[in-house]
N, C-alpha and C. Protein backbone atom coordinates (compact mmCIF):
# COMPACT_ATOMS: atom_id res chain seq x y z
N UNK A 1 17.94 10.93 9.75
CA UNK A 1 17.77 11.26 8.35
C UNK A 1 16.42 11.96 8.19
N UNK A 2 16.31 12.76 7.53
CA UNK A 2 15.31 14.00 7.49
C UNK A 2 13.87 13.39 6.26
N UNK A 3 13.19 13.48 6.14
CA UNK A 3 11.88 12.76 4.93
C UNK A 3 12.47 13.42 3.63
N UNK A 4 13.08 14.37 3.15
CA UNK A 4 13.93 14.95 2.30
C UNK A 4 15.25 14.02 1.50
N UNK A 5 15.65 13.68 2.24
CA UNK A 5 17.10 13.26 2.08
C UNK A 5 16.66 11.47 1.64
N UNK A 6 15.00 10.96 2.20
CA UNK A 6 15.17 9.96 2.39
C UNK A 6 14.40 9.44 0.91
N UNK A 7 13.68 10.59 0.10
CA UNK A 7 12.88 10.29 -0.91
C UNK A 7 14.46 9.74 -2.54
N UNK A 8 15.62 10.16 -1.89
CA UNK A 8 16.36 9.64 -2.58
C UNK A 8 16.73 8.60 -3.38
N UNK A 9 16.22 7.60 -1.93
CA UNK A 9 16.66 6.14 -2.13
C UNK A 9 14.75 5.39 -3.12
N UNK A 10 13.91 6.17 -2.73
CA UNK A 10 12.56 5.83 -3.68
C UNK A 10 12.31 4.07 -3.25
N UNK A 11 12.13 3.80 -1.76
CA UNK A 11 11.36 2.42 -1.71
C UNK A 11 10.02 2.81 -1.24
N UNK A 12 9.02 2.23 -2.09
CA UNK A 12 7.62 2.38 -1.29
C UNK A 12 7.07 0.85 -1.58
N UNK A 13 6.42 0.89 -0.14
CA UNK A 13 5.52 -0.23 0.34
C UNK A 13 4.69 -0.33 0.76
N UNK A 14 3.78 -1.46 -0.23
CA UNK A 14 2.49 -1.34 -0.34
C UNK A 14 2.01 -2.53 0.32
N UNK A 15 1.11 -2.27 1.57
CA UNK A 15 0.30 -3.28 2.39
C UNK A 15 -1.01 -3.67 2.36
N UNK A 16 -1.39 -4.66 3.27
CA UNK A 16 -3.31 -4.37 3.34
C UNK A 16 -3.77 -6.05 3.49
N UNK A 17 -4.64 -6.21 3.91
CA UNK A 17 -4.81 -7.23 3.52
C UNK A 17 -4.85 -8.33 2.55
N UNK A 18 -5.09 -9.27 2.54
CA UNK A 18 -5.25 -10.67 1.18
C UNK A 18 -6.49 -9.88 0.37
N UNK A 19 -6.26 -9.45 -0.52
CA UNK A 19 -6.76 -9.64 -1.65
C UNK A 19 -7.63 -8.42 -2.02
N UNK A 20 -6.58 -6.92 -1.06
CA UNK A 20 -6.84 -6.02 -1.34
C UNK A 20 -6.41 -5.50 -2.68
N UNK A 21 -5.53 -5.69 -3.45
CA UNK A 21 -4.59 -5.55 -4.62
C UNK A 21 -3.47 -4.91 -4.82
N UNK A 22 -2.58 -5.40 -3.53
CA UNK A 22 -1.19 -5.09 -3.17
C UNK A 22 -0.62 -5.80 -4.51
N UNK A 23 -1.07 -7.09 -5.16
CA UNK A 23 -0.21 -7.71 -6.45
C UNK A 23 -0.61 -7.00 -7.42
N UNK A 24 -1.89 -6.30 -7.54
CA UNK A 24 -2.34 -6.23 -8.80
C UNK A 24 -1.90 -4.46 -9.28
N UNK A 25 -2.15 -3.68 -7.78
CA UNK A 25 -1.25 -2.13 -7.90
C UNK A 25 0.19 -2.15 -8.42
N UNK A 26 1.03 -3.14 -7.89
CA UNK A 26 2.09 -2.88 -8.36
C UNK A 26 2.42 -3.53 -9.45
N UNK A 27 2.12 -4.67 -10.25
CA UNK A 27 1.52 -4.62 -11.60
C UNK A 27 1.03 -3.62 -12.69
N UNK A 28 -0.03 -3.07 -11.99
CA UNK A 28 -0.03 -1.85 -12.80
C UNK A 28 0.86 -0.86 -13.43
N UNK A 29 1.73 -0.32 -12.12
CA UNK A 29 1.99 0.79 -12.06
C UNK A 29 3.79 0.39 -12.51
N UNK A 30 4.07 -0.76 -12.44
CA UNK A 30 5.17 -1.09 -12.78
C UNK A 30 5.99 -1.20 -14.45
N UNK A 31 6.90 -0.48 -14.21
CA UNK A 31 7.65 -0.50 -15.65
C UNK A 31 8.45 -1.40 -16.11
N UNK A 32 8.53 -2.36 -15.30
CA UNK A 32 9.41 -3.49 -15.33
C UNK A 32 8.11 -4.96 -15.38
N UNK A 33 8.25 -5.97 -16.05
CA UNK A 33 7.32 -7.20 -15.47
C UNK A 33 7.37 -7.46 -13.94
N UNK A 34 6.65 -7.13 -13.10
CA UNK A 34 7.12 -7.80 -11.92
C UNK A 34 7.13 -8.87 -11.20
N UNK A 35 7.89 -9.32 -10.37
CA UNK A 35 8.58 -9.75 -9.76
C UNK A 35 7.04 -10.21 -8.42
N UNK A 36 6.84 -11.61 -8.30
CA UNK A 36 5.85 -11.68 -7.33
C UNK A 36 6.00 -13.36 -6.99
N UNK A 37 5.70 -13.50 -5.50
CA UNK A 37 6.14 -14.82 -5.16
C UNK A 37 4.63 -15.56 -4.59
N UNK A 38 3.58 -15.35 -5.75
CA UNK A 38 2.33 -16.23 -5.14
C UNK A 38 2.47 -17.30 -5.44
N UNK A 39 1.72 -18.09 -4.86
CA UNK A 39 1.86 -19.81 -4.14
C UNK A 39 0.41 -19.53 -4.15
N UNK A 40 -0.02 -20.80 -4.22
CA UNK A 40 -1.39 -21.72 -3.95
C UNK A 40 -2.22 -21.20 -2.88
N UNK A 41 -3.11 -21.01 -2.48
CA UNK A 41 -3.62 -20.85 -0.86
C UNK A 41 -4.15 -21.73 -0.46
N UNK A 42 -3.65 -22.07 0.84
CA UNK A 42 -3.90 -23.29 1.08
C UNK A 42 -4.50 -23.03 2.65
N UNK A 43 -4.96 -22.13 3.16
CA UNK A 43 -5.80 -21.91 3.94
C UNK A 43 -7.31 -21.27 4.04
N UNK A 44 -7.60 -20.60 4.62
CA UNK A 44 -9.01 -19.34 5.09
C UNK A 44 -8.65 -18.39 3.64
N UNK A 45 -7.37 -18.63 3.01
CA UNK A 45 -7.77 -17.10 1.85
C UNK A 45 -8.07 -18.19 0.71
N UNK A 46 -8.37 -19.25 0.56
CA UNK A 46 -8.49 -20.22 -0.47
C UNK A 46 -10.55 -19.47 -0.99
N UNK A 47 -10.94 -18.69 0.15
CA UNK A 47 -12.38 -18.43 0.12
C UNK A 47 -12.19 -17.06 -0.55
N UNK A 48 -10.99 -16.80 -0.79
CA UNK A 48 -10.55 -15.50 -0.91
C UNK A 48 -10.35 -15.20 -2.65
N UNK A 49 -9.17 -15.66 -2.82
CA UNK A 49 -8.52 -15.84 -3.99
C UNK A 49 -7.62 -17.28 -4.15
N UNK A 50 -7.31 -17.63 -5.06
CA UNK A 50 -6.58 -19.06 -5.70
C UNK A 50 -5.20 -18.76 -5.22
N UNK A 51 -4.76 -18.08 -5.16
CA UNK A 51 -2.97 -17.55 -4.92
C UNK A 51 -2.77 -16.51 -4.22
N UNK A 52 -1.77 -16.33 -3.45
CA UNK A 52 -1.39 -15.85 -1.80
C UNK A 52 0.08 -15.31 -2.36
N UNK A 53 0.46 -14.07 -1.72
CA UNK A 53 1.57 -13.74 -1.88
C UNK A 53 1.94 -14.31 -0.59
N UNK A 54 3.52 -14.71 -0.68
CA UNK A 54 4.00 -15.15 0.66
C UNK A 54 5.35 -14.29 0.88
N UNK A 55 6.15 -14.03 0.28
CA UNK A 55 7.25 -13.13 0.68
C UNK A 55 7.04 -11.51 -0.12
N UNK A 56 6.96 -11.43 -1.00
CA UNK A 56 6.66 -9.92 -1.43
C UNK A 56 6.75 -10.21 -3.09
N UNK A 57 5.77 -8.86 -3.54
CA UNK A 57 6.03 -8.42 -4.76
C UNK A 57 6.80 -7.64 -4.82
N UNK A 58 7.49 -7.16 -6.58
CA UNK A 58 8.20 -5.93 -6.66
C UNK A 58 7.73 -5.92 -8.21
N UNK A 59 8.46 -4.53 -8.05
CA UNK A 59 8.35 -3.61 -9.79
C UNK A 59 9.05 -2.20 -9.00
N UNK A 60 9.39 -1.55 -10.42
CA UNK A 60 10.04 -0.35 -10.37
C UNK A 60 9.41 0.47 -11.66
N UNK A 61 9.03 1.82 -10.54
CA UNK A 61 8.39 2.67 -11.84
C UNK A 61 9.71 3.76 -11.99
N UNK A 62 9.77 3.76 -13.11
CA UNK A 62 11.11 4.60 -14.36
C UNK A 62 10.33 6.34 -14.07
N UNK A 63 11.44 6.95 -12.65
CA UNK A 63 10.71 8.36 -13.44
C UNK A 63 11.43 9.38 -14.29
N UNK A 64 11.07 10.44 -14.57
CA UNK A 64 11.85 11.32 -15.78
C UNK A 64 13.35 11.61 -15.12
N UNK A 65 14.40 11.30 -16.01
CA UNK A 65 15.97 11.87 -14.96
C UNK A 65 16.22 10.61 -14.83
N UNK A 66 15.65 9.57 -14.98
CA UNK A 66 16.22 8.20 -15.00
C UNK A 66 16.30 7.65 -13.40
N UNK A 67 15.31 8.54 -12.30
CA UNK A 67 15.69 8.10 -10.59
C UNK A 67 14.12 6.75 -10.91
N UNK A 68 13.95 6.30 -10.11
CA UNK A 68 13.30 5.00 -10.13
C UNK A 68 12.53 5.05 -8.90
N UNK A 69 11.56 4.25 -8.34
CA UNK A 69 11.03 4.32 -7.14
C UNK A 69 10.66 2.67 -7.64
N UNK A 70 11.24 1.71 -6.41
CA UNK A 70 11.03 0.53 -5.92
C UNK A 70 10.18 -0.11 -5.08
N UNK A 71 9.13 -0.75 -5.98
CA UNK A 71 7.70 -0.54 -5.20
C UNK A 71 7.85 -1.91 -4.77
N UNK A 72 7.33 -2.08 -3.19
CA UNK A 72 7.50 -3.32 -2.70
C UNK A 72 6.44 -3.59 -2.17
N UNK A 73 5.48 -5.14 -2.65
CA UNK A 73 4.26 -5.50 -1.42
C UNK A 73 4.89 -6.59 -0.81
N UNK A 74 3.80 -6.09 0.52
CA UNK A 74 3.75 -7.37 1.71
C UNK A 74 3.25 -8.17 1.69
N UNK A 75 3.06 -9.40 1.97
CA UNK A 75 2.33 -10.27 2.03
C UNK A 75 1.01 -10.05 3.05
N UNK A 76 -0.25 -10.59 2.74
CA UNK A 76 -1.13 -9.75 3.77
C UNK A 76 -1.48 -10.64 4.96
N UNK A 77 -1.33 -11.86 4.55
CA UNK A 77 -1.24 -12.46 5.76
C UNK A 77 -0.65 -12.64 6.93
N UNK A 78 -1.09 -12.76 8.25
CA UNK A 78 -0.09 -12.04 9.40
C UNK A 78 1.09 -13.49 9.66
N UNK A 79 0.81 -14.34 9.32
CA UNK A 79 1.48 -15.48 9.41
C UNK A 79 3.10 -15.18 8.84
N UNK A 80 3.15 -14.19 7.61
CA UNK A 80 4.11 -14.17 6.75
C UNK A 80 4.98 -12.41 7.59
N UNK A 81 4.17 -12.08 8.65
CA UNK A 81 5.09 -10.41 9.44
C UNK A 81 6.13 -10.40 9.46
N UNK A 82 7.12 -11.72 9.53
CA UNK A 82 8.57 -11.26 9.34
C UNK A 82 8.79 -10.69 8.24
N UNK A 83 8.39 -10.62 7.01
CA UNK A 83 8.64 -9.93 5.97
C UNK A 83 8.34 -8.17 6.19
N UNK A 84 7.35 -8.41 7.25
CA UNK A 84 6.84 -6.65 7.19
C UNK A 84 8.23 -6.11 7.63
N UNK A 85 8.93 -6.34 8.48
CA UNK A 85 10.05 -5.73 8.72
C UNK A 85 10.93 -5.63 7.65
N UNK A 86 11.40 -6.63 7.35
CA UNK A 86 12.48 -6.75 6.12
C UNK A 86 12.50 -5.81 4.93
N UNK A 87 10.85 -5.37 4.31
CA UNK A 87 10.62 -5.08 3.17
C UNK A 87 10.23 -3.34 4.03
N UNK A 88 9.81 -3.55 5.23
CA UNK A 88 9.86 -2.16 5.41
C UNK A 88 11.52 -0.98 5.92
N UNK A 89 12.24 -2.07 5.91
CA UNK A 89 13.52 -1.42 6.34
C UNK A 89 14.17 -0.84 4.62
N UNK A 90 14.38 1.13 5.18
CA UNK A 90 15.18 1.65 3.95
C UNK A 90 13.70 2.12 3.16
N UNK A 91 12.94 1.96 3.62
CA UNK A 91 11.19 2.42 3.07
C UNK A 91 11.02 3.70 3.13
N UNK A 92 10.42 4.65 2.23
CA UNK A 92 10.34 5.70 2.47
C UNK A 92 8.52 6.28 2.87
N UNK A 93 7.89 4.97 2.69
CA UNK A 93 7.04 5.31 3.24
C UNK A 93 6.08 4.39 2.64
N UNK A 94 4.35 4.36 3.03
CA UNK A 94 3.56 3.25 3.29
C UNK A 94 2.37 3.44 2.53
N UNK A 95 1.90 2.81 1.39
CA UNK A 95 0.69 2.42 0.61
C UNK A 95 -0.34 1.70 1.11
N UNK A 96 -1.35 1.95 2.35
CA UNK A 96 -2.48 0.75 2.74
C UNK A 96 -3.24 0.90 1.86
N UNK A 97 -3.29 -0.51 1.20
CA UNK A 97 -4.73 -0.98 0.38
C UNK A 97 -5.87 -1.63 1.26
N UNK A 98 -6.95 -1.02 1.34
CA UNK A 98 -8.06 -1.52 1.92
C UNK A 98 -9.26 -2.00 0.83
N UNK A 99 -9.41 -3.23 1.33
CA UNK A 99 -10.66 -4.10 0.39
C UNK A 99 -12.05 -3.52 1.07
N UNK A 100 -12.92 -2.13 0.45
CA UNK A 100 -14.31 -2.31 1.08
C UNK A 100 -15.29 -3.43 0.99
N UNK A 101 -14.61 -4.06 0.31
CA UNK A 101 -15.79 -5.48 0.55
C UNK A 101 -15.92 -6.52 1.45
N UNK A 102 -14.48 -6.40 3.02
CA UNK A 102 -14.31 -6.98 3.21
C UNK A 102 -15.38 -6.90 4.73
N UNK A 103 -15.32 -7.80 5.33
CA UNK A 103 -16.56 -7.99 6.66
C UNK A 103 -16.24 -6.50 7.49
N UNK A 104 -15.19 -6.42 7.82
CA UNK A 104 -14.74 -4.87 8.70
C UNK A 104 -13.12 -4.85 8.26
N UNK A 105 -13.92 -3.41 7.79
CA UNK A 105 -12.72 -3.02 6.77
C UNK A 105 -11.79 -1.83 7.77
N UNK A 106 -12.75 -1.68 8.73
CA UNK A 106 -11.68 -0.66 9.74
C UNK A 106 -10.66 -1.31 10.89
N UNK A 107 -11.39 -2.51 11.07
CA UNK A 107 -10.72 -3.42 11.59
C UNK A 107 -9.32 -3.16 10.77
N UNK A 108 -9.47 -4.18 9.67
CA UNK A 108 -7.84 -4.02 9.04
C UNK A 108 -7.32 -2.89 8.92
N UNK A 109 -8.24 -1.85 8.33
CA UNK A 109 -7.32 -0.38 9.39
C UNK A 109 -6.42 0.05 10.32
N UNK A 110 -7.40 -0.32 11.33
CA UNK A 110 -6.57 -0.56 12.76
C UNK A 110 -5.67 -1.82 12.40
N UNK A 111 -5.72 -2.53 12.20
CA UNK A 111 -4.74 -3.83 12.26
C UNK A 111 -3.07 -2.94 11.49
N UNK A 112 -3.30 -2.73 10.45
CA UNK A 112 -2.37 -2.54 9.49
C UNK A 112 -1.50 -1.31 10.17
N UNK A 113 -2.37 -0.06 10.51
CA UNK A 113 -2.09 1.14 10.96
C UNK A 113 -1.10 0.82 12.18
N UNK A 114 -1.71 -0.17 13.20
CA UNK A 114 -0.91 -0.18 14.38
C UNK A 114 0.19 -1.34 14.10
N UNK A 115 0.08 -1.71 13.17
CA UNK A 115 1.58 -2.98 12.92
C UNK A 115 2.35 -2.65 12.64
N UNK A 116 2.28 -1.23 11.42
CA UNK A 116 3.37 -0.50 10.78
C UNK A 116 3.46 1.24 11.04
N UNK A 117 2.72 1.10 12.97
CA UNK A 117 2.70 2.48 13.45
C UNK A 117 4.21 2.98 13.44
N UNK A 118 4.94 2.53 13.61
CA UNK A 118 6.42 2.78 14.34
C UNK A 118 6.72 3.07 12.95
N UNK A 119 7.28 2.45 11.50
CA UNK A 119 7.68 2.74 10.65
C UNK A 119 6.54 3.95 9.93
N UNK A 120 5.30 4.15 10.22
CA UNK A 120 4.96 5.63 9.40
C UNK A 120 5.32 6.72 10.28
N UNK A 121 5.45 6.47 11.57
CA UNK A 121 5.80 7.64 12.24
C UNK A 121 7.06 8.32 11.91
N UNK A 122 8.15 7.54 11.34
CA UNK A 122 8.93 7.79 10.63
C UNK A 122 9.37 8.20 9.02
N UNK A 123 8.26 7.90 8.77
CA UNK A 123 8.25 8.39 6.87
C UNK A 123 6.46 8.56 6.86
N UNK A 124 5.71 8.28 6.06
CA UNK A 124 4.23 8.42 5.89
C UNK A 124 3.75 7.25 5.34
N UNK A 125 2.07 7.76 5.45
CA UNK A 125 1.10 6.41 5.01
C UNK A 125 0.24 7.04 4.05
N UNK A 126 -0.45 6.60 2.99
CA UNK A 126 -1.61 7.27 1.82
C UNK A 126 -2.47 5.52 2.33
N UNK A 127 -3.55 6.09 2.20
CA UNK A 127 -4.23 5.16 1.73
C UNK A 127 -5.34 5.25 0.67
N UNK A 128 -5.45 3.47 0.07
CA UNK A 128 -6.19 3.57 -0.98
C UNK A 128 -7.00 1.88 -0.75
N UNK A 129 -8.64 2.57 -0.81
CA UNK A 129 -9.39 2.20 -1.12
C UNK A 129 -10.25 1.08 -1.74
N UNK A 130 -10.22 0.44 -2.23
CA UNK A 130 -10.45 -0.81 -3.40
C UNK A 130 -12.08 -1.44 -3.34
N UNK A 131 -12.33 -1.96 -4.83
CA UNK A 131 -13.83 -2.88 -4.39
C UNK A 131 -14.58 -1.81 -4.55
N UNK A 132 -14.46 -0.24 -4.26
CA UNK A 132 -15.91 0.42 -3.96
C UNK A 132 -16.73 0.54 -4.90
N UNK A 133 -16.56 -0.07 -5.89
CA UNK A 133 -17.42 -0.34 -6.78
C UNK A 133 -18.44 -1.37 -6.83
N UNK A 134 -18.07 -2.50 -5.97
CA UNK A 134 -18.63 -4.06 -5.37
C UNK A 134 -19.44 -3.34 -4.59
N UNK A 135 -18.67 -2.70 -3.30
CA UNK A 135 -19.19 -2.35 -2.09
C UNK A 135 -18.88 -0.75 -1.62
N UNK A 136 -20.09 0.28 -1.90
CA UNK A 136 -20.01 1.57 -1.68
C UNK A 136 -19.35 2.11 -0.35
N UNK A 137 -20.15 1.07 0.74
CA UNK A 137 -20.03 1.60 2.00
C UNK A 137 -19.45 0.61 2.95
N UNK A 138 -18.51 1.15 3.55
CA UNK A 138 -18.24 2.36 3.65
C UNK A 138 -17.92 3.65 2.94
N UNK A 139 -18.08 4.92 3.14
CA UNK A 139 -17.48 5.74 2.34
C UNK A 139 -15.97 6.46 3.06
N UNK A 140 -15.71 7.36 2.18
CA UNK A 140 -14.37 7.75 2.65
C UNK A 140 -14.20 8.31 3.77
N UNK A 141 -15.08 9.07 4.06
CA UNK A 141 -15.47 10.29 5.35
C UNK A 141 -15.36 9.48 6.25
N UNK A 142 -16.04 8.27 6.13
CA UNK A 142 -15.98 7.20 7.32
C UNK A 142 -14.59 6.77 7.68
N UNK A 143 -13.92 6.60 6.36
CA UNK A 143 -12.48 6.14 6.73
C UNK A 143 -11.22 7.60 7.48
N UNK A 144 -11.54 8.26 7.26
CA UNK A 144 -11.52 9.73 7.45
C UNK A 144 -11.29 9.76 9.10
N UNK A 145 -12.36 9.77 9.50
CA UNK A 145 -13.42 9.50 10.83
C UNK A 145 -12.06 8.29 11.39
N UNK A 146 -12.35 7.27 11.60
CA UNK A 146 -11.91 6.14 11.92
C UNK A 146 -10.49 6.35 11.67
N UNK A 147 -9.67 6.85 11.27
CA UNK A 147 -8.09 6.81 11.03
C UNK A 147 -7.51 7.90 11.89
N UNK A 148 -8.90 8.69 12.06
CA UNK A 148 -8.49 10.44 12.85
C UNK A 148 -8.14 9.97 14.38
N UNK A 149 -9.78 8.49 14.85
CA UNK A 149 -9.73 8.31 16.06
C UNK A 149 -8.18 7.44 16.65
N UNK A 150 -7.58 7.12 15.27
CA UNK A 150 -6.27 6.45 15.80
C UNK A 150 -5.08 7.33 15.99
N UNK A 151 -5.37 8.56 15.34
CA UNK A 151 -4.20 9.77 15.49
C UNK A 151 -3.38 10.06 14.74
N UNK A 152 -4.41 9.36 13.24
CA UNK A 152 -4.08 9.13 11.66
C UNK A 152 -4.43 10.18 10.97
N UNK A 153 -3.80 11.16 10.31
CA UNK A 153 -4.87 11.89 8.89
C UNK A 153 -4.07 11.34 7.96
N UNK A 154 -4.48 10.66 7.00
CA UNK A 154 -3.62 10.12 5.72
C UNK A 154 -4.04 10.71 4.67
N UNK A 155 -4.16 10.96 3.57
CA UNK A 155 -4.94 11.08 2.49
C UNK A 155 -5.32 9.42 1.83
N UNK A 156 -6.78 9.94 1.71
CA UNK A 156 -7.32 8.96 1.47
C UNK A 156 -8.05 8.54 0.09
N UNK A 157 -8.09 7.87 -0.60
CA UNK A 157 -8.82 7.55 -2.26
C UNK A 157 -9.05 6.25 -2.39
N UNK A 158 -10.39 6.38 -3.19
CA UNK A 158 -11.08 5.12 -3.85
C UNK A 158 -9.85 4.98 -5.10
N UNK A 159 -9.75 3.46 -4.80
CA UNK A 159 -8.86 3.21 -6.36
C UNK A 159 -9.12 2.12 -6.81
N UNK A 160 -8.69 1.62 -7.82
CA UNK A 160 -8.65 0.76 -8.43
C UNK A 160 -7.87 0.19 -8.84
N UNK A 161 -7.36 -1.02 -8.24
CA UNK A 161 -5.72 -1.06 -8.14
C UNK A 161 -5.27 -1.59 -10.02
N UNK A 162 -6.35 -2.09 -10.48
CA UNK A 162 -6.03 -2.50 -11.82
C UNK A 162 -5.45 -1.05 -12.90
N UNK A 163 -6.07 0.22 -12.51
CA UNK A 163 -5.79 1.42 -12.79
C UNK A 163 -4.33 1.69 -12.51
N UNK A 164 -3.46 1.87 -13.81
CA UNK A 164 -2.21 2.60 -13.55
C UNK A 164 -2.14 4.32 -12.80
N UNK A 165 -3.15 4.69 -13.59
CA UNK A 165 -3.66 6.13 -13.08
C UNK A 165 -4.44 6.38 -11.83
N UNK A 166 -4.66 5.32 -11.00
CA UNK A 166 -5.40 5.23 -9.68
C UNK A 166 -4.21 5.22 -8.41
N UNK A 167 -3.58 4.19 -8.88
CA UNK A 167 -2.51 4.18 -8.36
C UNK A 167 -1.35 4.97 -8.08
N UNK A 168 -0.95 5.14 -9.25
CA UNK A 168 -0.20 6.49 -9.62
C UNK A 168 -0.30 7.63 -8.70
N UNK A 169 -1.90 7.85 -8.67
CA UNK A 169 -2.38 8.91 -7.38
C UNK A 169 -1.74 9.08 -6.26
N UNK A 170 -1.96 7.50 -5.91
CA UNK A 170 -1.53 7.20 -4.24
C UNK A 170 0.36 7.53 -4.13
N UNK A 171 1.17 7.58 -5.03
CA UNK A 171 2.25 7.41 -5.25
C UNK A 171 2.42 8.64 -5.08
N UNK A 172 1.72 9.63 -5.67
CA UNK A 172 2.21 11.06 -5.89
C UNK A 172 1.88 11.42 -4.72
N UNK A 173 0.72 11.07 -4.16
CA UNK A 173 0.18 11.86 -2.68
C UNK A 173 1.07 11.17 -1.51
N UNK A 174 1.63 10.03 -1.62
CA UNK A 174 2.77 9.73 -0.63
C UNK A 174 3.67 10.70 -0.96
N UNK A 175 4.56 10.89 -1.71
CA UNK A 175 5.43 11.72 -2.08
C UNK A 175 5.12 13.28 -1.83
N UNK A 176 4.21 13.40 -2.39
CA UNK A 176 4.01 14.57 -1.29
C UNK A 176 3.85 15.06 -0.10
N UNK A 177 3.04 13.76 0.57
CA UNK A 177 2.82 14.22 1.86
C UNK A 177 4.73 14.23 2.35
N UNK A 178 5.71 13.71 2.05
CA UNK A 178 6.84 13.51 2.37
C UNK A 178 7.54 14.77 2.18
N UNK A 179 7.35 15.30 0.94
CA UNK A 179 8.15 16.73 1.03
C UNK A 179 6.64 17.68 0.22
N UNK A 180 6.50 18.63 0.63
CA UNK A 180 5.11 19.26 0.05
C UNK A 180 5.78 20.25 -0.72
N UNK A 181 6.74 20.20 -1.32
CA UNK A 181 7.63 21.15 -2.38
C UNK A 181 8.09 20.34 -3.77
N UNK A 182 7.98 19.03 -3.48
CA UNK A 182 8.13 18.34 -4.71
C UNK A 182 7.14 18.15 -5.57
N UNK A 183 7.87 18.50 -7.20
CA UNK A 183 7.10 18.22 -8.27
C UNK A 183 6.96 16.77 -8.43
N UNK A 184 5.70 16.46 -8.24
CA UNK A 184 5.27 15.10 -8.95
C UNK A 184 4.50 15.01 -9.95
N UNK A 185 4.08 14.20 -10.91
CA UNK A 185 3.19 13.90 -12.18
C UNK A 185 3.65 13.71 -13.24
């Protein structure tokens, strides 16, 4: 199936670590209340945040023509990876949220990049940014740098996942990078 044929079906999935704002992007950007299965944390992300996604979020953003795009997060904890498959099968392609505030943020880079290498090689990845307002630096160039040495160019943006319009970004620049002839906005 061709990246054309596959923007049809409109699933995108959004990853990254705990408490990058995989719940709170698709919240945003969602036209529907969504749909999210946090639980308590009851481990190492308890230092993190109060509540843990464990199987996935959803929402669906309504676009003009009445086609829809079905936004799905992962859970970020690696404990919960059987889901990465599940929620990435029928995906048209991949949202990494990165927390700059976190101890090494390229680390989860690499972590995320090489877990869900096999499924972007097959559709695409955008990534977006978060926190850089907490924490400047890294900057983007750096992330730039570091995604190139994995054999990554993604497009890359500071966002704010609470921002419908930040988000939104990352949505359109997946979609484009997928077909570079489609109208988005």
């Amino acid at each position: 199936m061709d990246k054309r044929s596959m923007i049809q079906y409109n699933k995108i999935i959004f990853t990254g670590p705990v408490g990058a704002g995989k719940t709170t992007a698709i919240a945003s950007l969602s036209d529907v209340p969504p749909l999210s299965t946090d639980e308590a944390a009851s481990d190492m992300t308890k230092s993190r945040k109060a509540s843990t996604t464990v199987a996935m979020d959803y929402g669906i953003l309504n676009l003009a023509g009445g086609e829809k795009i079905h936004l799905y997060g992962t859970p970020g904890q690696e404990r919960f990876d059987f889901m990465w498959d599940i929620l990435t099968t029928g995906g048209i392609g991949l949202v990494l949220l990165l927390d700059n505030t976190r101890a090494d943020p390229f680390q989860d880079m690499k972590f995320f990049l090489g877990k869900f290498r096999e499924f972007i090689a097959s559709t695409s990845v955008v990534i977006g940014v978060t926190q850089t307002d907490l924490s400047p630096e890294p900057r983007l160039d750096s992330y730039h740098q570091y995604a190139g040495t994995m054999g990554f160019t993604p497009a890359i943006f500071e966002v704010d996942a609470r921002r419908r319009a930040d988000v939104s970004v990352l949505v359109q620049a997946l979609l484009y990078s997928l077909d570079p002839g489609l109208e988005v906005g």
